[in-house]
N, C-alpha and C. Protein backbone atom coordinates (compact mmCIF):
# COMPACT_ATOMS: atom_id res chain seq x y z
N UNK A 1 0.85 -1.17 0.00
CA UNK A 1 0.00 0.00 0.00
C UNK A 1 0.90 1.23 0.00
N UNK A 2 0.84 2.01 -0.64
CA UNK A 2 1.18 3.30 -0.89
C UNK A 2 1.28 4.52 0.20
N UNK A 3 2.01 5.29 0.45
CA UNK A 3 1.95 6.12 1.58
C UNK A 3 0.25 6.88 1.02
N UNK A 4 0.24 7.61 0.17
CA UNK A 4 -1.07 7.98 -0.05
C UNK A 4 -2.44 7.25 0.24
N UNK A 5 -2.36 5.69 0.21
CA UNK A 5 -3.44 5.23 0.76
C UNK A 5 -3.58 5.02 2.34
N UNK A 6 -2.15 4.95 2.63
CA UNK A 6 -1.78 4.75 4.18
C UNK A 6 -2.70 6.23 4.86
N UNK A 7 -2.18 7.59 4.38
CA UNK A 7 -3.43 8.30 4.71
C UNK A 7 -4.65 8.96 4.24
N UNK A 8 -4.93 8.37 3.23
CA UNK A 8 -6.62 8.29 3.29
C UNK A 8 -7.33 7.20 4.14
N UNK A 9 -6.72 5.98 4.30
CA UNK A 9 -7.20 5.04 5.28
C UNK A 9 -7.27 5.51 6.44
N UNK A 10 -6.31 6.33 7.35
CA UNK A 10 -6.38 7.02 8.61
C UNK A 10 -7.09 7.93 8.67
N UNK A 11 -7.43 8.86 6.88
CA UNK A 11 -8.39 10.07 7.13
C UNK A 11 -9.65 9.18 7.19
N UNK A 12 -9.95 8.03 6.64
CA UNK A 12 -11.50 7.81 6.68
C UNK A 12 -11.72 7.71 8.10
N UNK A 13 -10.74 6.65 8.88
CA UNK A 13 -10.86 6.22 10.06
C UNK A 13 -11.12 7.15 11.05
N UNK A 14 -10.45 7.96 11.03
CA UNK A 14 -10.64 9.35 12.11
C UNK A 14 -11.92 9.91 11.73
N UNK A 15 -12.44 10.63 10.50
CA UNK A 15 -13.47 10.73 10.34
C UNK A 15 -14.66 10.17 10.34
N UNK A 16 -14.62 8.85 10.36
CA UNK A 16 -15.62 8.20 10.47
C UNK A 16 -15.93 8.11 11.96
N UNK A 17 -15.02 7.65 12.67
CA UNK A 17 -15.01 8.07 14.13
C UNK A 17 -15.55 8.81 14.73
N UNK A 18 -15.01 10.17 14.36
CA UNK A 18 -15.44 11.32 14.38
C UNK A 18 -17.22 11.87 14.38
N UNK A 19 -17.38 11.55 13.28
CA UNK A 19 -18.97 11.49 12.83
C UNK A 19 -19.75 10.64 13.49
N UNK A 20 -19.42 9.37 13.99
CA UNK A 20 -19.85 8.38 14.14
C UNK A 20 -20.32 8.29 15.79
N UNK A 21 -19.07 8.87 16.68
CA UNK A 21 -18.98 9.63 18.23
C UNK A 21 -19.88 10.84 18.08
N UNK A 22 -19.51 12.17 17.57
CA UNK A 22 -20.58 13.78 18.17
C UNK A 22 -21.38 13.39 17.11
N UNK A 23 -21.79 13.06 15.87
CA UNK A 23 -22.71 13.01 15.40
C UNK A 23 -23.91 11.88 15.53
N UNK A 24 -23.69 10.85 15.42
CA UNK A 24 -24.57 9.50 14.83
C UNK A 24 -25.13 9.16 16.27
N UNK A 25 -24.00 9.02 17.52
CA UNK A 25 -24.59 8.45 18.43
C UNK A 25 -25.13 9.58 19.30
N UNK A 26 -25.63 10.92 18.97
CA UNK A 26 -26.35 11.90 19.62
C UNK A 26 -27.49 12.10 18.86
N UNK A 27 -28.01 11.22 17.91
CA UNK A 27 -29.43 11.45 17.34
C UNK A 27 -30.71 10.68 18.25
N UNK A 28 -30.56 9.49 18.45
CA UNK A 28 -31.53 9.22 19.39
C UNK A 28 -32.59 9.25 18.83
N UNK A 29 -33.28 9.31 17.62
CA UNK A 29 -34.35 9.21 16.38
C UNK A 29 -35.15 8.20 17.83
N UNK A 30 -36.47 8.15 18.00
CA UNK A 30 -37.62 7.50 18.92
C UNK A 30 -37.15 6.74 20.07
N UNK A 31 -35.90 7.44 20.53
CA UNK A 31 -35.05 6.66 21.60
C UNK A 31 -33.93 5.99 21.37
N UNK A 32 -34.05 5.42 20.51
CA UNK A 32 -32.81 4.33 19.66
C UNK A 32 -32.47 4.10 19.29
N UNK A 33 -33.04 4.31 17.64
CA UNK A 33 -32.46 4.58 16.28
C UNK A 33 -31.02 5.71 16.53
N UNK A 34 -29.80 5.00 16.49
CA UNK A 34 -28.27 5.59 16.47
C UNK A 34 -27.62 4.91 15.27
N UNK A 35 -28.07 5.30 13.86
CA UNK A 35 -26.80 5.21 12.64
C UNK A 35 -25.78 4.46 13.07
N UNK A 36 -24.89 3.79 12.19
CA UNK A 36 -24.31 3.58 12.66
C UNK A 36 -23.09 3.40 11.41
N UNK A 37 -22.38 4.47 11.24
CA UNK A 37 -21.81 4.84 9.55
C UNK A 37 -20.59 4.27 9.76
N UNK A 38 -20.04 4.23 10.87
CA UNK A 38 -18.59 3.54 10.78
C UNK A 38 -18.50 2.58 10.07
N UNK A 39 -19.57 1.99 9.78
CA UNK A 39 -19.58 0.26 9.28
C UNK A 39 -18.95 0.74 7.47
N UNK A 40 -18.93 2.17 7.43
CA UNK A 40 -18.46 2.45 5.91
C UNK A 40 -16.98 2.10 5.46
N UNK A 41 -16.16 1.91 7.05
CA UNK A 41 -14.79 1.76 6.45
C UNK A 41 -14.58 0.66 6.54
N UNK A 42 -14.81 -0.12 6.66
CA UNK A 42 -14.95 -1.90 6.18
C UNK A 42 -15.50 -1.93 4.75
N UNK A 43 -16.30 -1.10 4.47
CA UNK A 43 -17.17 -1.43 3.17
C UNK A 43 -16.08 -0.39 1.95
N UNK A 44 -15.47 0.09 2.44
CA UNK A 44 -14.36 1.32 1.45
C UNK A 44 -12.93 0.84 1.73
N UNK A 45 -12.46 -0.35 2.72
CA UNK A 45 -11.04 -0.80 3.11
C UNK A 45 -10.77 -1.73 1.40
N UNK A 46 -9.40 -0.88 1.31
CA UNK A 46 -9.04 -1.60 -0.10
C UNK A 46 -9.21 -3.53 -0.32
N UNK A 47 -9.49 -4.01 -1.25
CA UNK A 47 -9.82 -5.31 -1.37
C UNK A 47 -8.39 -6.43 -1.20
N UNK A 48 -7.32 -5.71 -1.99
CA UNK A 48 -5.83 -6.66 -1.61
C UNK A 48 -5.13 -6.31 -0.99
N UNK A 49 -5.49 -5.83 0.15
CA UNK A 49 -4.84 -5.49 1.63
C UNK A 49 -4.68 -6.82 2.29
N UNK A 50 -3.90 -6.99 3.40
CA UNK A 50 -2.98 -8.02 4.35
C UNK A 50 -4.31 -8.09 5.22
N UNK A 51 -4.82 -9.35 5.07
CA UNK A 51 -6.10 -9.53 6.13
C UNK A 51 -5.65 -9.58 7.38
N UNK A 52 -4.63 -9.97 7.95
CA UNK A 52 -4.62 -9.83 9.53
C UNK A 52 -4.26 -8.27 9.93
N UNK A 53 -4.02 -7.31 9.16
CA UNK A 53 -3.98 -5.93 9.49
C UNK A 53 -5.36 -5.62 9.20
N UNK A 54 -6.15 -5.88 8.27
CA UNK A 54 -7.78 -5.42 8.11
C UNK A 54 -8.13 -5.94 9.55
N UNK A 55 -8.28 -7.33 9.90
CA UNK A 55 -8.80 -7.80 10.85
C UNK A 55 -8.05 -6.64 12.11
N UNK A 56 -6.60 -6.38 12.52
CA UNK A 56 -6.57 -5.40 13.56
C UNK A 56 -7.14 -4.08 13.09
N UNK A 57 -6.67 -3.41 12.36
CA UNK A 57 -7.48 -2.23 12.12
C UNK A 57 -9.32 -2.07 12.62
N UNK A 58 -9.56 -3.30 12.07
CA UNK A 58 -11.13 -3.20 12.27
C UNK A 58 -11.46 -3.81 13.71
N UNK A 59 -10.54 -4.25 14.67
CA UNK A 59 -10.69 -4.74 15.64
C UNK A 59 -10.57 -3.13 16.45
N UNK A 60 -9.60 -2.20 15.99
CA UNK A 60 -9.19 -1.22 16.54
C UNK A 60 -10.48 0.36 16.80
N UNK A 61 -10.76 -0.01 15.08
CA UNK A 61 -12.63 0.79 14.73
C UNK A 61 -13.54 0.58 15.48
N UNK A 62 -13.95 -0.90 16.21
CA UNK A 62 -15.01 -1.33 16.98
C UNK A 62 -14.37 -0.74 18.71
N UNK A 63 -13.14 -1.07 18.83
CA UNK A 63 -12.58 -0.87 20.18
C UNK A 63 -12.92 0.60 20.36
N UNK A 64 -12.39 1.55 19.28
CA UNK A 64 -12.72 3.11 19.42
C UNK A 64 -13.82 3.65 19.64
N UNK A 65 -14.85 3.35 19.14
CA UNK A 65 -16.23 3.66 19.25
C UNK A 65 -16.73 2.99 20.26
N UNK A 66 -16.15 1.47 20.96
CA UNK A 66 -16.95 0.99 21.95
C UNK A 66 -16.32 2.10 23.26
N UNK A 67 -15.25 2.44 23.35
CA UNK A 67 -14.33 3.51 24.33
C UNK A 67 -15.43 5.10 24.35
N UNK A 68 -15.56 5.37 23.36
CA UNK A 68 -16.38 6.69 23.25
C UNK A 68 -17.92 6.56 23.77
N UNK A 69 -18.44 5.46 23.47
CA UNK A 69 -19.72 4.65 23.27
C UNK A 69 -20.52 4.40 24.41
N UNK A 70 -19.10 3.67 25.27
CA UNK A 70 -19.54 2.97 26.54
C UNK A 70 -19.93 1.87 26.42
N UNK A 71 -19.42 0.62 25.34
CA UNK A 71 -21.01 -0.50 25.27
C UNK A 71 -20.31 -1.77 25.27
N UNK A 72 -19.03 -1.47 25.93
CA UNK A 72 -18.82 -3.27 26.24
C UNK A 72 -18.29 -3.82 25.05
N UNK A 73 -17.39 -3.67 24.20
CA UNK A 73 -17.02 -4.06 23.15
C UNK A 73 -17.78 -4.56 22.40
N UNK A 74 -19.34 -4.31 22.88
CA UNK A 74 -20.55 -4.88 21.48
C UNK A 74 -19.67 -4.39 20.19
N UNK A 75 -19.74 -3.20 19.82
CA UNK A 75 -19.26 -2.82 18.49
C UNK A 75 -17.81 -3.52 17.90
N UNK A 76 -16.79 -3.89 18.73
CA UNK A 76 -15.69 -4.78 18.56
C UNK A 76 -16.15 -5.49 18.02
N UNK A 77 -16.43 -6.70 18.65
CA UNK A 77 -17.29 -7.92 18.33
C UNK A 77 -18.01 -7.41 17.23
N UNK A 78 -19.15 -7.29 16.82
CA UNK A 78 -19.49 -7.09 15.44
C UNK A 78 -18.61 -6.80 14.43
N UNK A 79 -18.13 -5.62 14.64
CA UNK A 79 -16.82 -5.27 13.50
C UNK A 79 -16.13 -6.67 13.11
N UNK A 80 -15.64 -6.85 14.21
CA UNK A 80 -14.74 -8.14 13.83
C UNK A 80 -15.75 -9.09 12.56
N UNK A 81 -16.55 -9.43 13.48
CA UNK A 81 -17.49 -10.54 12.45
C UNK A 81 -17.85 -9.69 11.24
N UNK A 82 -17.69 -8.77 10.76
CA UNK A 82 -18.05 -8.39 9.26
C UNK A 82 -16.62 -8.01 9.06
N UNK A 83 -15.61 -7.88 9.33
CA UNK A 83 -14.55 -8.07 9.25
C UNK A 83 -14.27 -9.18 8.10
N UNK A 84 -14.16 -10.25 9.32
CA UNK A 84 -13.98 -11.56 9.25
C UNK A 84 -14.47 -12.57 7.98
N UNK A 85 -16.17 -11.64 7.76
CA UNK A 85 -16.94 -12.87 6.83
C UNK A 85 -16.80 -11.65 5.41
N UNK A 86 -16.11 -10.55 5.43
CA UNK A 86 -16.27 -9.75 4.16
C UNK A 86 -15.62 -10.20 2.95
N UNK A 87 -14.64 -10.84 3.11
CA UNK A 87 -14.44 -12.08 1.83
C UNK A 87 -15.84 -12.88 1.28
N UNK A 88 -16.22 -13.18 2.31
CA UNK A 88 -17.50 -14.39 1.73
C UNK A 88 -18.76 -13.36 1.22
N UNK A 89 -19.05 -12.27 2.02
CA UNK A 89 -20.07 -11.58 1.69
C UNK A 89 -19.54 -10.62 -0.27
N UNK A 90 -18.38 -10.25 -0.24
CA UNK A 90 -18.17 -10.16 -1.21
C UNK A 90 -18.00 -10.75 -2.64
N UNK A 91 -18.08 -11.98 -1.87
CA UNK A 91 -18.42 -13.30 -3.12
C UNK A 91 -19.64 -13.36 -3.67
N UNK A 92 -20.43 -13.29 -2.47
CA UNK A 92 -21.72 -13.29 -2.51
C UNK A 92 -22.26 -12.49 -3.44
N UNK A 93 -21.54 -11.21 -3.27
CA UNK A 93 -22.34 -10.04 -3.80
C UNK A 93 -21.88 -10.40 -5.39
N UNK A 94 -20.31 -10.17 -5.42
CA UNK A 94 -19.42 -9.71 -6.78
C UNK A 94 -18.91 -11.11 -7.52
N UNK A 95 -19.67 -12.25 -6.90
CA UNK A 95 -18.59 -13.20 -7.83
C UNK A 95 -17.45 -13.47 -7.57
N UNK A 96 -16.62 -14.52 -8.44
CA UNK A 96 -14.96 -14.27 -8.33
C UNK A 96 -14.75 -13.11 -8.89
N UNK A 97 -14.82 -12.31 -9.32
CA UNK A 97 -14.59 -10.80 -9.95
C UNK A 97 -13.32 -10.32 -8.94
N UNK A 98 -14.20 -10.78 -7.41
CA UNK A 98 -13.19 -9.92 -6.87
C UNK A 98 -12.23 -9.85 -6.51
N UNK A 99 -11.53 -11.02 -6.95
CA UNK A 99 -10.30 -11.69 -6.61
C UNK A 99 -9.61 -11.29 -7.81
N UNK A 100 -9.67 -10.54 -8.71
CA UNK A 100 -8.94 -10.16 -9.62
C UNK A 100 -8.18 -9.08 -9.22
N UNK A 101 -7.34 -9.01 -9.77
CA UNK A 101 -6.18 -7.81 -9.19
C UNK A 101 -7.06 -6.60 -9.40
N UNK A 102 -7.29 -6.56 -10.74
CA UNK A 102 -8.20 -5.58 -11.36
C UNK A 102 -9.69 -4.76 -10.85
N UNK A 103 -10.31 -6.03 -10.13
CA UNK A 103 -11.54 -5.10 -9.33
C UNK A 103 -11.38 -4.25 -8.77
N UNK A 104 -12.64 -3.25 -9.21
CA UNK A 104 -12.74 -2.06 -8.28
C UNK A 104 -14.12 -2.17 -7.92
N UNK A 105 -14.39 -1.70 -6.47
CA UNK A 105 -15.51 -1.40 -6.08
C UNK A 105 -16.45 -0.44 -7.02
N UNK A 106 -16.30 0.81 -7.35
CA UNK A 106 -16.74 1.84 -8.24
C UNK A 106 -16.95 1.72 -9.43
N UNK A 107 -16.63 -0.07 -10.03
CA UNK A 107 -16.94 -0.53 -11.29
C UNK A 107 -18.31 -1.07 -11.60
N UNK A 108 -18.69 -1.26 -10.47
CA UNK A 108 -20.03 -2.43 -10.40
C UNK A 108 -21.37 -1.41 -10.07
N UNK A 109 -22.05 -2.12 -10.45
CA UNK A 109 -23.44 -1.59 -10.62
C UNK A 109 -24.03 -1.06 -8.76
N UNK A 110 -24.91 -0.21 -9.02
CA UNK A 110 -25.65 0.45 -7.43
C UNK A 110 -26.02 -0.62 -6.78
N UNK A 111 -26.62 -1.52 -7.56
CA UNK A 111 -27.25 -2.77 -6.80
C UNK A 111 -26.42 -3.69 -5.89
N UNK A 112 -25.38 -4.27 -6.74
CA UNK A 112 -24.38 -4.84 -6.26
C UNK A 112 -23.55 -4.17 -5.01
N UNK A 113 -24.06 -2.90 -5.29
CA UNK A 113 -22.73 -1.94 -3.86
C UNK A 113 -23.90 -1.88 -2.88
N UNK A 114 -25.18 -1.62 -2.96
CA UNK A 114 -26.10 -1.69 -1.72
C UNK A 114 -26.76 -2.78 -1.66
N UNK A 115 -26.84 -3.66 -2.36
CA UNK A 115 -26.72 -5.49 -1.38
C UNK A 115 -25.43 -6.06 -0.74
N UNK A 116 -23.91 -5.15 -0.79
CA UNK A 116 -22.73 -5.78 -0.33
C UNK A 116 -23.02 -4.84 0.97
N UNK A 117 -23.17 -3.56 0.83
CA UNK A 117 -23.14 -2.69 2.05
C UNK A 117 -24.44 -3.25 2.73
N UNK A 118 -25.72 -3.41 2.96
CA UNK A 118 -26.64 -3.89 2.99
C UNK A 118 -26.65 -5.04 4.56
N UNK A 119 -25.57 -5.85 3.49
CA UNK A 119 -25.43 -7.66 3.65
C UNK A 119 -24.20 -7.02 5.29
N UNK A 120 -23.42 -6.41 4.69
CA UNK A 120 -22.58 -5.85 5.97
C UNK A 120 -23.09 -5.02 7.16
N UNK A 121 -24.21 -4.12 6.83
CA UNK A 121 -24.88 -3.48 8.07
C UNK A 121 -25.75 -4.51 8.89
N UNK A 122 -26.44 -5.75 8.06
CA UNK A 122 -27.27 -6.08 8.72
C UNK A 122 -26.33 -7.34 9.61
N UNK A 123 -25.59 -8.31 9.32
CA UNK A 123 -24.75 -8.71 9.98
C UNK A 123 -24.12 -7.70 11.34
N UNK A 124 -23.46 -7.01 10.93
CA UNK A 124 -23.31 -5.91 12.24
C UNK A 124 -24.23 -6.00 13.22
N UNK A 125 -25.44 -5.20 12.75
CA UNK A 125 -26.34 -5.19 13.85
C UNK A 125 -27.22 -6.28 14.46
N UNK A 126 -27.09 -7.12 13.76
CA UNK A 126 -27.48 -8.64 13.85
C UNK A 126 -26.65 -9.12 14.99
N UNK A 127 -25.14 -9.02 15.22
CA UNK A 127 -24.35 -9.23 16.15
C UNK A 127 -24.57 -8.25 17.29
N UNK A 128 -24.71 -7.08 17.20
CA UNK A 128 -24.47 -5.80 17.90
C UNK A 128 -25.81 -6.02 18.99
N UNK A 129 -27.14 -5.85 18.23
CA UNK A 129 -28.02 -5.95 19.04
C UNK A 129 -28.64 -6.90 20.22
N UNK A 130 -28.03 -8.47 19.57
CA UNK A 130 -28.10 -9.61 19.75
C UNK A 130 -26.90 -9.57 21.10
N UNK A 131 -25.86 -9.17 21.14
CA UNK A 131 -24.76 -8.79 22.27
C UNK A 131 -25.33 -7.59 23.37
N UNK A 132 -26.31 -6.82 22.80
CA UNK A 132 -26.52 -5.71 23.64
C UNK A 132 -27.64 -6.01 24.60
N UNK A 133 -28.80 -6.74 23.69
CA UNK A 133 -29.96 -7.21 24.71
C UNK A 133 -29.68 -8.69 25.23
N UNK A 134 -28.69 -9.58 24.89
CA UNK A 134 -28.47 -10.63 25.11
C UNK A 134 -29.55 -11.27 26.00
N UNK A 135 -30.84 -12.06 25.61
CA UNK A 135 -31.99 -12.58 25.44
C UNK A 135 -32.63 -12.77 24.62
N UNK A 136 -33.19 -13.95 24.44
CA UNK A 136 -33.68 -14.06 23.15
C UNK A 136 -35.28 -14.15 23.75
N UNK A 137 -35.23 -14.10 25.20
CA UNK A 137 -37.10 -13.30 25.72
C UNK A 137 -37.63 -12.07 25.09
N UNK A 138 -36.34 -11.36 24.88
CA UNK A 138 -36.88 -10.35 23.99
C UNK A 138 -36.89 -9.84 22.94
N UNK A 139 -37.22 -10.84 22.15
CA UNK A 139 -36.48 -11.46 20.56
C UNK A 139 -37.29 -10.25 19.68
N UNK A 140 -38.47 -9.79 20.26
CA UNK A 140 -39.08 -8.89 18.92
C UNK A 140 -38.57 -7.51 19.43
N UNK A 141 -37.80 -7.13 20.54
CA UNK A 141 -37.44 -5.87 21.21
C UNK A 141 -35.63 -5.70 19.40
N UNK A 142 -35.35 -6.92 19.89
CA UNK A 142 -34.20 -7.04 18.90
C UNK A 142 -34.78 -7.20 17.68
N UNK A 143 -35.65 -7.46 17.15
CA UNK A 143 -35.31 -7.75 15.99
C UNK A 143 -36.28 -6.50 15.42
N UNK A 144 -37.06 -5.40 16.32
CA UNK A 144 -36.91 -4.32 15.66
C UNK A 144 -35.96 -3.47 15.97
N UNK A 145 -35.05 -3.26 16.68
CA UNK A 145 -34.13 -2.49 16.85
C UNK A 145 -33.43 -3.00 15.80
N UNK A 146 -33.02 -3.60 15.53
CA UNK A 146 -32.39 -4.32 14.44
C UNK A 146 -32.40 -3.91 12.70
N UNK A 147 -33.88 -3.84 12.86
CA UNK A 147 -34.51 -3.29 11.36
C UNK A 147 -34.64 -1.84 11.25
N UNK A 148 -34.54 -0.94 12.44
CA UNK A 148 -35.21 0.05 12.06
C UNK A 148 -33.61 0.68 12.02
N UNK A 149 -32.43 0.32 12.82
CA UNK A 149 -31.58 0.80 12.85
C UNK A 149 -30.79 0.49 11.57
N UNK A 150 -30.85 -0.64 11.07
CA UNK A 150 -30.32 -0.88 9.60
C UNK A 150 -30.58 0.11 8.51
N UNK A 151 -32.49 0.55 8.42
CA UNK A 151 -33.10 1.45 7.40
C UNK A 151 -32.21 2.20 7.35
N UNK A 152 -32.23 3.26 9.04
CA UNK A 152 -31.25 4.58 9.18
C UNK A 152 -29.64 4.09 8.68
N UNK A 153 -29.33 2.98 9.20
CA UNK A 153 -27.72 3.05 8.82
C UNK A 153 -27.88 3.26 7.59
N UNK A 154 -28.21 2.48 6.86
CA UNK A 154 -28.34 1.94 5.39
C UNK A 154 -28.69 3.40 4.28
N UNK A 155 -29.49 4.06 4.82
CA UNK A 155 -30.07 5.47 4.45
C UNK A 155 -28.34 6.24 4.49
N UNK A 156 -28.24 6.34 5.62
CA UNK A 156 -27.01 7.02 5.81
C UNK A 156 -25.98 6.56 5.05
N UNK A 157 -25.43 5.78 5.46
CA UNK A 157 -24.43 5.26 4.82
C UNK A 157 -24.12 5.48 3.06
N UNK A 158 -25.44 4.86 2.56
CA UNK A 158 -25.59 5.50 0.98
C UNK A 158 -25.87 6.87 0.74
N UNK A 159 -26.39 8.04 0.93
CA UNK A 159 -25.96 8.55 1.11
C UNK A 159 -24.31 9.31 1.41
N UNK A 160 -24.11 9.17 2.51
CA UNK A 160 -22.45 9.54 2.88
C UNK A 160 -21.40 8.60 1.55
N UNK A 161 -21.62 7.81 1.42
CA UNK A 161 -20.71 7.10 0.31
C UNK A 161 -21.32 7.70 -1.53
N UNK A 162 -22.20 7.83 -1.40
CA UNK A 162 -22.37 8.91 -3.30
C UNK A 162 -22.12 10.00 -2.79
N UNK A 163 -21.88 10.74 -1.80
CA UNK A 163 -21.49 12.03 -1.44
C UNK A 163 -19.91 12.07 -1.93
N UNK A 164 -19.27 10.84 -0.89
CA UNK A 164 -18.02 10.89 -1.21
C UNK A 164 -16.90 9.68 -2.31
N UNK A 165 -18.24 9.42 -3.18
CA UNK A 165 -17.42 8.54 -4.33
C UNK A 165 -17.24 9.14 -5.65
N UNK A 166 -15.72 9.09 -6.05
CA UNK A 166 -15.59 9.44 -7.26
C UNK A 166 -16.18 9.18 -8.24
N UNK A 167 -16.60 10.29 -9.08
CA UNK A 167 -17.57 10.44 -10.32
C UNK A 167 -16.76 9.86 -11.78
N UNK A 168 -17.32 9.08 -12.26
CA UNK A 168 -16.68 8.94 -13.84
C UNK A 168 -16.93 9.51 -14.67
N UNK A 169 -16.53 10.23 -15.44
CA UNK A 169 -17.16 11.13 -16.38
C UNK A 169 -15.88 10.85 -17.78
């Protein structure tokens, strides 16, 4: 990796942070609904990067926000697991495509980028919420917190990413 990607990777990270701490987790939308956009730098971390540095880095993203957060390394733990399964979810989405030196994220169709981002928020919070209420007595408490917080991530997130993806022209 290139010194130039070395810091745009640290600018997303800090910024996402950033946004993610005074902004996302001070909305409180009907009590609970809290965005949750960090999940963008997993979904924007270059594809032939050294997986056991993705895996710390993204161990490091969940640790930061759980420190600011207060929540018990819930957000660790999740990160990690979309971390972890973003090879497979990217199969899912892109085919072998993406194992080509050559793929780029910004090549593929809207669909394909918001069923990969999608497939990654809802895993997240699938872990996140499931760690936070840990009971499954209160299985419909989770599994709308779950949905309604995905809409907002998911809203957000697309959004914030056509805001900040390069245009082809």
């Amino acid at each position: 990796m290139s010194s130039t990607n070395y810091l745009i990777t640290i600018f997303r990270f800090t910024v996402l942070v950033l946004v993610q701490v005074l902004l996302c987790n001070k909305i409180g939308f009907l009590g609970f609904i809290n965005p949750m956009i960090y999940i963008l730098f997993i979904y924007w971390y270059p594809i032939k990067q050294n997986r056991a540095v993705f895996l710390l880095i993204s161990f490091l993203l969940g640790f930061t926000i759980d420190i600011f957060s207060d929540t018990l390394a819930f957000h660790s733990a999740a990160t990690i697991t979309i971390a972890f399964l973003r090879p497979t979810i990217m199969r899912f989405c892109f085919g072998v495509n993406f194992e080509f030196q050559s793929f780029k994220i910004n090549t593929v169709p809207w669909i394909q980028k918001i069923t990969f981002l999608g497939l990654l928020i809802f895993i997240h919070h699938t872990v996140f919420f499931t760690l936070e209420v840990f009971s499954f007595d209160n299985f419909l408490l989770i599994l709308k917190k779950i949905v309604l917080v995905i809409l907002a991530s998911l809203l957000l997130c697309t959004l914030f990413s056509s805001l900040f993806s390069i245009k082809k022209e």
